[in-house]
N, C-alpha and C. Protein backbone atom coordinates (compact mmCIF):
# COMPACT_ATOMS: atom_id res chain seq x y z
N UNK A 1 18.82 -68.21 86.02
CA UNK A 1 18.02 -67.48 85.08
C UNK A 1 18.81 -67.22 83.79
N UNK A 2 20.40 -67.11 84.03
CA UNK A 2 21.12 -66.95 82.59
C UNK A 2 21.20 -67.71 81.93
N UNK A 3 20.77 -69.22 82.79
CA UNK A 3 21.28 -70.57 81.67
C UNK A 3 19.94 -70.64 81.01
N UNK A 4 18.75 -70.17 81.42
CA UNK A 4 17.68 -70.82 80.81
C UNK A 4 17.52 -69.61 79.55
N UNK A 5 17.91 -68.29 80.03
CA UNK A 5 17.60 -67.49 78.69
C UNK A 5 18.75 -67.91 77.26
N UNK A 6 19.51 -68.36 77.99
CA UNK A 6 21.00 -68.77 77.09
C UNK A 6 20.71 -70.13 76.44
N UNK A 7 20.09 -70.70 76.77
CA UNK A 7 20.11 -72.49 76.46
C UNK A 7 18.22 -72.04 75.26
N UNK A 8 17.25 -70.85 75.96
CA UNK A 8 16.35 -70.53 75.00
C UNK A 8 16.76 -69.97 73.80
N UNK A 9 17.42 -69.09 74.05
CA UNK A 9 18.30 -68.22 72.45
C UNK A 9 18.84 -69.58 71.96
N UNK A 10 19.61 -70.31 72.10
CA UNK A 10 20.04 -71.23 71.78
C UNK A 10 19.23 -72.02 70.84
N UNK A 11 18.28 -72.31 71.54
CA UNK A 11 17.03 -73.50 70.97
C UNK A 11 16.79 -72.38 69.31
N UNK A 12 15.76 -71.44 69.90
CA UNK A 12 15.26 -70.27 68.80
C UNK A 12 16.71 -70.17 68.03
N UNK A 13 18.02 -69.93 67.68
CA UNK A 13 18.93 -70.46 66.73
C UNK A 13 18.48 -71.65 65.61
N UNK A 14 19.04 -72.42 66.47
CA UNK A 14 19.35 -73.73 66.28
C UNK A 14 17.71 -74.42 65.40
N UNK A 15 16.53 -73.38 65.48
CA UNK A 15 15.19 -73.98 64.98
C UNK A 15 15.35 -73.00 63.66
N UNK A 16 15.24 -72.11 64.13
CA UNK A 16 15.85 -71.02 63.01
C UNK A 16 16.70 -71.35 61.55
N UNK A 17 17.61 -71.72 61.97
CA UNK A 17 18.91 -72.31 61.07
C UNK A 17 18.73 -73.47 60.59
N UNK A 18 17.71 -74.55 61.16
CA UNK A 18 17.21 -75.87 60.61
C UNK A 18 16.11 -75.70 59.60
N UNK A 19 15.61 -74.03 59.45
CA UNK A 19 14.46 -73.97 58.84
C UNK A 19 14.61 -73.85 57.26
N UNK A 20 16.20 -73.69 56.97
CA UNK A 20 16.41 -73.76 56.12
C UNK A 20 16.50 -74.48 54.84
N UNK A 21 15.89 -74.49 53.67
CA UNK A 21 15.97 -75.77 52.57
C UNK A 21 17.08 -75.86 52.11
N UNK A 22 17.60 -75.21 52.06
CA UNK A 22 19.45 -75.06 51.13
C UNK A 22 18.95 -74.89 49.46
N UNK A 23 17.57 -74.45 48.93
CA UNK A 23 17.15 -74.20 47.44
C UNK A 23 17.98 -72.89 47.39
N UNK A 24 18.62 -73.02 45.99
CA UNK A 24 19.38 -71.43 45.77
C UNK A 24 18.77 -71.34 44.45
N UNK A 25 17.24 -70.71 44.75
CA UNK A 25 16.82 -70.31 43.92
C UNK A 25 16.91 -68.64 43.63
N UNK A 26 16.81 -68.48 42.10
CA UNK A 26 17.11 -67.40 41.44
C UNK A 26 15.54 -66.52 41.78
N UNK A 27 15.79 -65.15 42.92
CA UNK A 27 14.91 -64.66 43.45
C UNK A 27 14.68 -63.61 41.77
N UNK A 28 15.48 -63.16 41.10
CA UNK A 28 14.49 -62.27 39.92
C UNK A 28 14.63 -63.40 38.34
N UNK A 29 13.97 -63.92 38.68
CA UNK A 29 13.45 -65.11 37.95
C UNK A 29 13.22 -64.38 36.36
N UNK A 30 13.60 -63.49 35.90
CA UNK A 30 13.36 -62.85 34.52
C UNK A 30 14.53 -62.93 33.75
N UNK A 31 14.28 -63.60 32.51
CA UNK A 31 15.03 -63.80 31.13
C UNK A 31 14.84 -62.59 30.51
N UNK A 32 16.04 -61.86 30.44
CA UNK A 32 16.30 -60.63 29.36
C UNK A 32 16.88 -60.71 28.45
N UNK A 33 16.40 -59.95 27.28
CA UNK A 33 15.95 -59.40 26.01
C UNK A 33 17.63 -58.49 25.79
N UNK A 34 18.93 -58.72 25.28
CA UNK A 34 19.48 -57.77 25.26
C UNK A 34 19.76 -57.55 23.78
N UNK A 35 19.93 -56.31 24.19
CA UNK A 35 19.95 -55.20 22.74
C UNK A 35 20.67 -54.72 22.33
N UNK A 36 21.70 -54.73 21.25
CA UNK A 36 23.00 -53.67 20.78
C UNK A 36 22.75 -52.93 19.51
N UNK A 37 22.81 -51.80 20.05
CA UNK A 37 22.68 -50.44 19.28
C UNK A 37 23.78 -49.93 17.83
N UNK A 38 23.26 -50.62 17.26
CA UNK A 38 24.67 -50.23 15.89
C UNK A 38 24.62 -49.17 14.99
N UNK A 39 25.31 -48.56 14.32
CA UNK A 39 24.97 -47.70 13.37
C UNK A 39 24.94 -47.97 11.83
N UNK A 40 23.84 -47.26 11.55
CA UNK A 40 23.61 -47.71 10.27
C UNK A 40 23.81 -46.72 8.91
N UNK A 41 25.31 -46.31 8.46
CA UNK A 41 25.44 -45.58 7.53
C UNK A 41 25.25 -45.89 6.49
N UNK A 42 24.73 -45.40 5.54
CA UNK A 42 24.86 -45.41 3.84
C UNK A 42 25.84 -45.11 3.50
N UNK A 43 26.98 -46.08 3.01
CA UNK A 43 28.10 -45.21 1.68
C UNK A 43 27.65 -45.81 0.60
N UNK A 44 27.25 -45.43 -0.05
CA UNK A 44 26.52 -45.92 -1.69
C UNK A 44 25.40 -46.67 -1.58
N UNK A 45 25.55 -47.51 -2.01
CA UNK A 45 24.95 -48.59 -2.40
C UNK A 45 24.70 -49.85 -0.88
N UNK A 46 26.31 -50.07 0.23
CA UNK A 46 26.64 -50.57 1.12
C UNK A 46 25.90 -49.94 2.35
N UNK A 47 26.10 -50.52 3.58
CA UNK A 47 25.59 -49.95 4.69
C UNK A 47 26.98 -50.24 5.74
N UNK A 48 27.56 -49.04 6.32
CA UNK A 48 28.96 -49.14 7.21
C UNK A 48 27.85 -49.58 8.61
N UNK A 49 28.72 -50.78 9.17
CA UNK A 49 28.01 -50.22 10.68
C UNK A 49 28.71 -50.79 11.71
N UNK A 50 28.85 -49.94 12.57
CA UNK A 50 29.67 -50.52 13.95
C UNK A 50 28.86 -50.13 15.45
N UNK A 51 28.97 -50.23 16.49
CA UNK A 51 28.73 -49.91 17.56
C UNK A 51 28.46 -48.56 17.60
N UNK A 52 27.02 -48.62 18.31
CA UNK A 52 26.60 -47.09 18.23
C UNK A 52 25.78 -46.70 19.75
N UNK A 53 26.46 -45.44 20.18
CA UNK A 53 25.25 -44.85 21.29
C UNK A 53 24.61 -43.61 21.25
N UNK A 54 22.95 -43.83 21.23
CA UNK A 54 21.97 -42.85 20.91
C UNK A 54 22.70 -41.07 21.85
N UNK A 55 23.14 -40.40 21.31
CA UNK A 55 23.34 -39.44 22.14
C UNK A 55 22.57 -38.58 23.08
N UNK A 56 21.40 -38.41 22.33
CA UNK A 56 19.97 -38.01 22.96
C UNK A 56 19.33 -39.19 24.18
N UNK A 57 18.23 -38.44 24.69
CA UNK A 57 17.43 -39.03 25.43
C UNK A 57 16.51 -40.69 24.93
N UNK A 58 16.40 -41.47 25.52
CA UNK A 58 16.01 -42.13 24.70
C UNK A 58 14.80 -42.84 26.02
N UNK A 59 13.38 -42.96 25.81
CA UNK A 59 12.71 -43.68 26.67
C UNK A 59 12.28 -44.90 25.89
N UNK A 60 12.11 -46.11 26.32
CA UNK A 60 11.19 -46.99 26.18
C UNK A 60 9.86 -47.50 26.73
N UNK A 61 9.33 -47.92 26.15
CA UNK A 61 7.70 -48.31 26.91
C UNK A 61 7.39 -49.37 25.90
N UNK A 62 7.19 -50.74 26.92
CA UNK A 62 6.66 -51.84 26.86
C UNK A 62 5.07 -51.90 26.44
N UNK A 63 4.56 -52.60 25.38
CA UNK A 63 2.76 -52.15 26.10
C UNK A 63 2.42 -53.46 25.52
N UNK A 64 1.11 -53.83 26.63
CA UNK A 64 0.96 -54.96 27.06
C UNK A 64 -0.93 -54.81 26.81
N UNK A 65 -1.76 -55.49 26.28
CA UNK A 65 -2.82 -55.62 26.14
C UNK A 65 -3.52 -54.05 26.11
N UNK A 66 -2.87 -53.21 25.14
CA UNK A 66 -3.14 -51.92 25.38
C UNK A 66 -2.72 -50.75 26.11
N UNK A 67 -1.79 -51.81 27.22
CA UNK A 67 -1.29 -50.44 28.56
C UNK A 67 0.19 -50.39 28.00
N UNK A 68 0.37 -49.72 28.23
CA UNK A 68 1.82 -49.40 28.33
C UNK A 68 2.64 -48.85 29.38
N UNK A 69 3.68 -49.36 29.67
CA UNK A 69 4.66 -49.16 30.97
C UNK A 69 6.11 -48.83 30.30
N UNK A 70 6.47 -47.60 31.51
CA UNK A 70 7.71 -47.25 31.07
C UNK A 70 8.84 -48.38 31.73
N UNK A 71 10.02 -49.05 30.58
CA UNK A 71 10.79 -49.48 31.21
C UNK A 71 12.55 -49.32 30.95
N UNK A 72 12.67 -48.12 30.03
CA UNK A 72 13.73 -47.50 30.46
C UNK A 72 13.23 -45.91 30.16
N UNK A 73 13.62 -45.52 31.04
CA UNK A 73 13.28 -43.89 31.37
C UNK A 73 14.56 -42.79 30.63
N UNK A 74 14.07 -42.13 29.88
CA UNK A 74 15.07 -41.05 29.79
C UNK A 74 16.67 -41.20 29.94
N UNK A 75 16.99 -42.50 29.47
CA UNK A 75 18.73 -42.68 29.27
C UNK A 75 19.42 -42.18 28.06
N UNK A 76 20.64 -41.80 28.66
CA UNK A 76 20.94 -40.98 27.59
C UNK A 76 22.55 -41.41 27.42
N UNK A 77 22.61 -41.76 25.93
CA UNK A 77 23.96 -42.48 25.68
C UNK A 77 23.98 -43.77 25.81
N UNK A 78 22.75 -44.57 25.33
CA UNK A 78 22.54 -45.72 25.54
C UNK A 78 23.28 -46.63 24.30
N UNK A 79 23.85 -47.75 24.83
CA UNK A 79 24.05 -48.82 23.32
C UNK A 79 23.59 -49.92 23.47
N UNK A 80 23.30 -50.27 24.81
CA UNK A 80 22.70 -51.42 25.04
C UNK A 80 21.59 -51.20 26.19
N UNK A 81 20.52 -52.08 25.74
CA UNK A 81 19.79 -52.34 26.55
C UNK A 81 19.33 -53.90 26.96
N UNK A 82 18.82 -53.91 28.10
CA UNK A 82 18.27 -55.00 28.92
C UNK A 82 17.00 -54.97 29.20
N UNK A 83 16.51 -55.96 28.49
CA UNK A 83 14.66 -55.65 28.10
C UNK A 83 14.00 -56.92 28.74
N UNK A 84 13.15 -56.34 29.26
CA UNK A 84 12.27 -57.80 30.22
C UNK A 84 11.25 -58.45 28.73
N UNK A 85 10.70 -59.79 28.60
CA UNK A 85 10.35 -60.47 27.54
C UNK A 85 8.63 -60.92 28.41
N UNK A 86 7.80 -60.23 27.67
CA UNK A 86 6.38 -60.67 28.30
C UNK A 86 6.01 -62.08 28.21
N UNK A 87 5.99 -63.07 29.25
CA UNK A 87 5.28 -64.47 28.73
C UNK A 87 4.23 -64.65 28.65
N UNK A 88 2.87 -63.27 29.04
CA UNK A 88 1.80 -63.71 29.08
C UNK A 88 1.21 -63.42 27.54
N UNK A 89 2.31 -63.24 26.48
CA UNK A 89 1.85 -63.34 25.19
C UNK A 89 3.22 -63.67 24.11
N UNK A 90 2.74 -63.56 22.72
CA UNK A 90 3.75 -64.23 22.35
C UNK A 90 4.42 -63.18 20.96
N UNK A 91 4.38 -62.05 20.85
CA UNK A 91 4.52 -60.65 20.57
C UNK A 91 4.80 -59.69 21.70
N UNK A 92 6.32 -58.89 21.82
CA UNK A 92 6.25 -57.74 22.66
C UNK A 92 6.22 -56.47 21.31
N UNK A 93 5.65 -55.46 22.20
CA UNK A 93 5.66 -54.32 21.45
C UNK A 93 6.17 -53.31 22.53
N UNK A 94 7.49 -52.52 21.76
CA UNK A 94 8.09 -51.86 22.55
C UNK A 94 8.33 -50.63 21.56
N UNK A 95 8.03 -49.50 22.42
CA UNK A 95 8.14 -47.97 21.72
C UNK A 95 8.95 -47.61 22.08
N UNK A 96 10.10 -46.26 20.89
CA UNK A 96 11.38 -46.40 21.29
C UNK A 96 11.07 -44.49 21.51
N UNK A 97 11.28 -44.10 22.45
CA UNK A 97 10.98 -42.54 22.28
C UNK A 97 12.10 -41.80 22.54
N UNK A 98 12.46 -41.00 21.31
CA UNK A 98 13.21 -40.30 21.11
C UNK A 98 13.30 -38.64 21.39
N UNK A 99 14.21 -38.44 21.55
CA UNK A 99 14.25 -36.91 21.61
C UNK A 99 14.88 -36.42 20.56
N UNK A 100 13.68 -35.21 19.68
CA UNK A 100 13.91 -34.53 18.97
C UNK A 100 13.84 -35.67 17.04
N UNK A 101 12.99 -36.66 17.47
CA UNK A 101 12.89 -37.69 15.98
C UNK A 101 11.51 -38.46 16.59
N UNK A 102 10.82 -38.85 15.54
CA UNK A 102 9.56 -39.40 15.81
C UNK A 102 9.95 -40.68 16.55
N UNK A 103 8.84 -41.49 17.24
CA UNK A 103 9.08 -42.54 17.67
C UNK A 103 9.19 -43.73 16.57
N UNK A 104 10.09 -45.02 17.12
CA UNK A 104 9.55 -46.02 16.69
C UNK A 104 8.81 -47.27 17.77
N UNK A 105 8.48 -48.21 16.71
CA UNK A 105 8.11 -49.22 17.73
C UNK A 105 8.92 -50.80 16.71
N UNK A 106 8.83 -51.47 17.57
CA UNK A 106 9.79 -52.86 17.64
C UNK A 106 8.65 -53.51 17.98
N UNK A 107 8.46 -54.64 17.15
CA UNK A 107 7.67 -56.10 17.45
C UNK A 107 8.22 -57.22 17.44
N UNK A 108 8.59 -57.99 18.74
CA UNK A 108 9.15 -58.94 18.66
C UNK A 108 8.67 -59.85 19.07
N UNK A 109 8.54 -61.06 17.98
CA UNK A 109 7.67 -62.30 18.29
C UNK A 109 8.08 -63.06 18.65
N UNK A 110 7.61 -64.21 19.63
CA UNK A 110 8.76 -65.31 20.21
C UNK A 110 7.72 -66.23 20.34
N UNK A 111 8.74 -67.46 21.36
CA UNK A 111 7.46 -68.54 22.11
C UNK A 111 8.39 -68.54 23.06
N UNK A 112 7.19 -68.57 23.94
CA UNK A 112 7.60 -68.44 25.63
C UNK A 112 8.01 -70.50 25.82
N UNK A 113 9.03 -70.79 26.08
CA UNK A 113 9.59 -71.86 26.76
C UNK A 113 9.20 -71.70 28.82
N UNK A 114 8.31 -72.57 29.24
CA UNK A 114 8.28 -73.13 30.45
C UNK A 114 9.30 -73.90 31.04
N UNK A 115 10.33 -73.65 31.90
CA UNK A 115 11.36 -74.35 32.24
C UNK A 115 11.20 -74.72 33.85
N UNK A 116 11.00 -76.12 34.37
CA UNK A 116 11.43 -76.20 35.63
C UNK A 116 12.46 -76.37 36.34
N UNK A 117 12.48 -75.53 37.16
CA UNK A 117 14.03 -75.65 37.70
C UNK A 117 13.97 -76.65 38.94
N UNK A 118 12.68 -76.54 39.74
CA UNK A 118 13.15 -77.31 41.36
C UNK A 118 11.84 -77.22 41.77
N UNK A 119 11.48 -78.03 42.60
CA UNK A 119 10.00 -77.80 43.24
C UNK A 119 10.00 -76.86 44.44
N UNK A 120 11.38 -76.58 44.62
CA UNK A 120 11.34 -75.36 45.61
C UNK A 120 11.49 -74.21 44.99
N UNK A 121 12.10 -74.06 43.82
CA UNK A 121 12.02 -72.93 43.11
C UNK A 121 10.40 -72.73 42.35
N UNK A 122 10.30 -73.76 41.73
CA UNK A 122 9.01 -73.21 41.18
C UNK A 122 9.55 -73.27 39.64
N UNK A 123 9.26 -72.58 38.55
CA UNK A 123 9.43 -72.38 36.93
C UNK A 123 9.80 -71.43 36.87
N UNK A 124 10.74 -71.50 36.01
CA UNK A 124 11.52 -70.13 35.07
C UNK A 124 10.52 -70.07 33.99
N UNK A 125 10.92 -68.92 33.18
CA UNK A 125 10.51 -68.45 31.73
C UNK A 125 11.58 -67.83 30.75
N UNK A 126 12.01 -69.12 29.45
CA UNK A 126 12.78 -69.04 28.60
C UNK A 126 12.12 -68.67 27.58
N UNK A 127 12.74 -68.11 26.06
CA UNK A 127 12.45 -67.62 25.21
C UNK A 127 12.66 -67.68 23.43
N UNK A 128 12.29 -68.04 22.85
CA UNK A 128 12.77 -68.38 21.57
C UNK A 128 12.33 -67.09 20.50
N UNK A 129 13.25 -65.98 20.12
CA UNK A 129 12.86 -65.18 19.15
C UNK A 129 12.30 -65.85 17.98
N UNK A 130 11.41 -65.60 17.16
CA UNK A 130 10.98 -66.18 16.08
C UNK A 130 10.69 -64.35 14.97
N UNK A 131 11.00 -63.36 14.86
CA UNK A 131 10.65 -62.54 14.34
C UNK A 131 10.57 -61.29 14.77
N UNK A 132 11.30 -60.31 13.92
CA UNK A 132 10.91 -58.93 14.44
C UNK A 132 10.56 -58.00 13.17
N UNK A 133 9.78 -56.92 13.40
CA UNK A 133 9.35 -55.99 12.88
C UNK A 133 9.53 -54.86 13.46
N UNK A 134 9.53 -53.70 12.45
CA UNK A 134 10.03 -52.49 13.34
C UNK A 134 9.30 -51.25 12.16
N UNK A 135 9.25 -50.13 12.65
CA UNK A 135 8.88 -48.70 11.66
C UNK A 135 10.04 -48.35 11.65
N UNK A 136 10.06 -47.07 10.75
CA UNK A 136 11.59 -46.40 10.58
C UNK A 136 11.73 -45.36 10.31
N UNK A 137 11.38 -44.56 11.40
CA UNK A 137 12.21 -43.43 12.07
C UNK A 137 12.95 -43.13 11.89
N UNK A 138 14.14 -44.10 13.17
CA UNK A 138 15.61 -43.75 12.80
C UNK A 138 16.10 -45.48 13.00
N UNK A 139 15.06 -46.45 13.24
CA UNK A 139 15.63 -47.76 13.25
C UNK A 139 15.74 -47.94 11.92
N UNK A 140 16.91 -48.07 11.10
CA UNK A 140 17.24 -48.83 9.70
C UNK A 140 16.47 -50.11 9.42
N UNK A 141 17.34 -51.44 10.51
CA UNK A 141 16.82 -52.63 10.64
C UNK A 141 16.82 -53.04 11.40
N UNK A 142 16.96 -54.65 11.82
CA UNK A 142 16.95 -55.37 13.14
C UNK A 142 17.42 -56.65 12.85
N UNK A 143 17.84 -57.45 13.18
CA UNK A 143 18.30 -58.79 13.17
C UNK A 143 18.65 -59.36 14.53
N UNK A 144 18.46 -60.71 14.25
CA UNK A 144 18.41 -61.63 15.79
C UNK A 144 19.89 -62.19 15.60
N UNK A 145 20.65 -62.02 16.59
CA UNK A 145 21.98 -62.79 16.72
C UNK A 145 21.89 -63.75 17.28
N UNK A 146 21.29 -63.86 18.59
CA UNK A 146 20.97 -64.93 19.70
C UNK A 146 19.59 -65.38 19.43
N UNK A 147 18.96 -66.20 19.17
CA UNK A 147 17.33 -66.44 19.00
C UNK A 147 17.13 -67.20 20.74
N UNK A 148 17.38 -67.90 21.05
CA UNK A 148 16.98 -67.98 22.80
C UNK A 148 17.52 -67.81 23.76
N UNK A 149 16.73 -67.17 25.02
CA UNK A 149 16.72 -66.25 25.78
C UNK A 149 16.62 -66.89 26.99
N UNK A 150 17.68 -66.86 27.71
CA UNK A 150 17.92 -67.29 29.14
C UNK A 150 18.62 -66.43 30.13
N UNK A 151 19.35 -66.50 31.37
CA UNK A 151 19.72 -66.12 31.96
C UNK A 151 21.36 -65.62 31.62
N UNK A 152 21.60 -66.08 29.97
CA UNK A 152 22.86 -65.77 30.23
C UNK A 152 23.14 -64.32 29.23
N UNK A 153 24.12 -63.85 29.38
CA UNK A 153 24.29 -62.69 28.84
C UNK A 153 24.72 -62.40 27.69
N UNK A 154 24.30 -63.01 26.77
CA UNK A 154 24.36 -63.32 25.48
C UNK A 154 23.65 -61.94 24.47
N UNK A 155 24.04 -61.60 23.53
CA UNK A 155 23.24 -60.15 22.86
C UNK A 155 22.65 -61.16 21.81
N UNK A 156 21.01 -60.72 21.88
CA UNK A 156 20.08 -61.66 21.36
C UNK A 156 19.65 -60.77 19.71
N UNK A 157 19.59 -58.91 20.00
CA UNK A 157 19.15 -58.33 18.49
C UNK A 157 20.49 -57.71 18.77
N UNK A 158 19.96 -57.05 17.03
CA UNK A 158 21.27 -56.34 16.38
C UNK A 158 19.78 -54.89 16.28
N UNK A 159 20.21 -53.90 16.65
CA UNK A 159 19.32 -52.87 16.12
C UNK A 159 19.74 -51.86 15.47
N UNK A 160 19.90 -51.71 14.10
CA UNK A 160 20.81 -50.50 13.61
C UNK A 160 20.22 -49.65 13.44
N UNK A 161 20.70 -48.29 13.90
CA UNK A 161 19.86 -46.99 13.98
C UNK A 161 20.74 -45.93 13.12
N UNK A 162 19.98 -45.15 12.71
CA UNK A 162 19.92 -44.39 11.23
C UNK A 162 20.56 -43.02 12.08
N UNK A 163 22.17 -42.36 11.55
CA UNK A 163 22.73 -41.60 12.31
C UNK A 163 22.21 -40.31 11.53
C-alpha cells in the first residue's frame, strides 16, 4: 500500500512539473510614467532649479472618461513618482492635490505603442510622450526628458514646482 501511494505522489509530481511552459512572462505588465519633482526658483530674470520634495501632503488622481481614481494617496515628501499610463486613450489627466495650495492638473498626451512579447505572454503596452500641459498653482512647468515609456527606469518628465 506504501509503494502505490508513493509511486501515485510521484506520478501527480512529475504531471505537475511537466505542466509547466518555462514563459517568464512579466505578471504586472504596466509601463510607468516616472516623475521628478524639481524646484523652480526665480532669481531675476533666471529660474534656479534642482531636486525638490513636496513637504506637504500630496494626493494624485488619475481620471479616466470622467471618473477619477486615486493613485497616490496622501504622500508626503514626495520627489518622485511612478505613474501608471492609460492605453485605453491617448491623453492622461492627472490632478495633483495639495495641501494647503489649490490643485493642479497635468495633461499628458502620448500614443500608446502595442508590443508583442510571446504568445504565451500575450502584449505589453509601450508609450511615446508627445505633449504636456499643465495649470499653475504651484507647477511652474514641465518638460519630457525621456519621451518613451517602457519597463525601464528611466525619468520620462521634469516637473518644476513653484517653492
Amino acid at each position: 500500500m506504501r509503494h502505490i501511494s508513493a509511486i501515485l505522489t510521484a506520478i501527480v509530481l512529475f504531471i505537475t512539473a511537466s505542466c509547466d511552459n518555462g514563459a517568464d512572462c512579466n505578471i504586472n505588465n504596466v509601463a510607468y510614467n516616472r516623475i521628478q519633482l524639481y524646484s523652480a526658483i526665480a532669481d531675476g530674470d533666471t529660474i534656479v532649479s534642482g531636486k525638490y520634495s513636496y513637504p506637504d501632503t500630496l494626493t494624485v488622481k488619475l481620471v479616466v472618461n470622467g471618473n477619477d481614481s486615486i493613485i497616490v494617496n496622501r504622500l508626503v515628501g514626495a520627489s518622485e513618482l511612478q505613474l501608471p499610463i492609460c492605453f485605453t486613450q491617448e491623453c492622461d489627466t492627472l490632478v495633483f492635490e495639495y495641501s494647503g495650495a489649490d490643485n493642479d492638473t497635468l495633461y499628458i498626451e502620448h500614443t500608446n505603442i502595442p508590443y508583442f512579447v510571446s504568445s504565451d505572454c500575450g502584449m505589453a503596452m509601450y508609450h511615446h510622450l508627445t505633449g504636456l500641459r499643465h495649470t499653475h498653482s504651484l507647477i511652474d512647468s514641465a518638460a519630457i526628458k525621456e519621451a518613451f515609456i517602457n519597463y525601464d527606469w528611466n525619468e520620462n518628465i521634469k516637473l518644476y514646482i513653484i517653492e
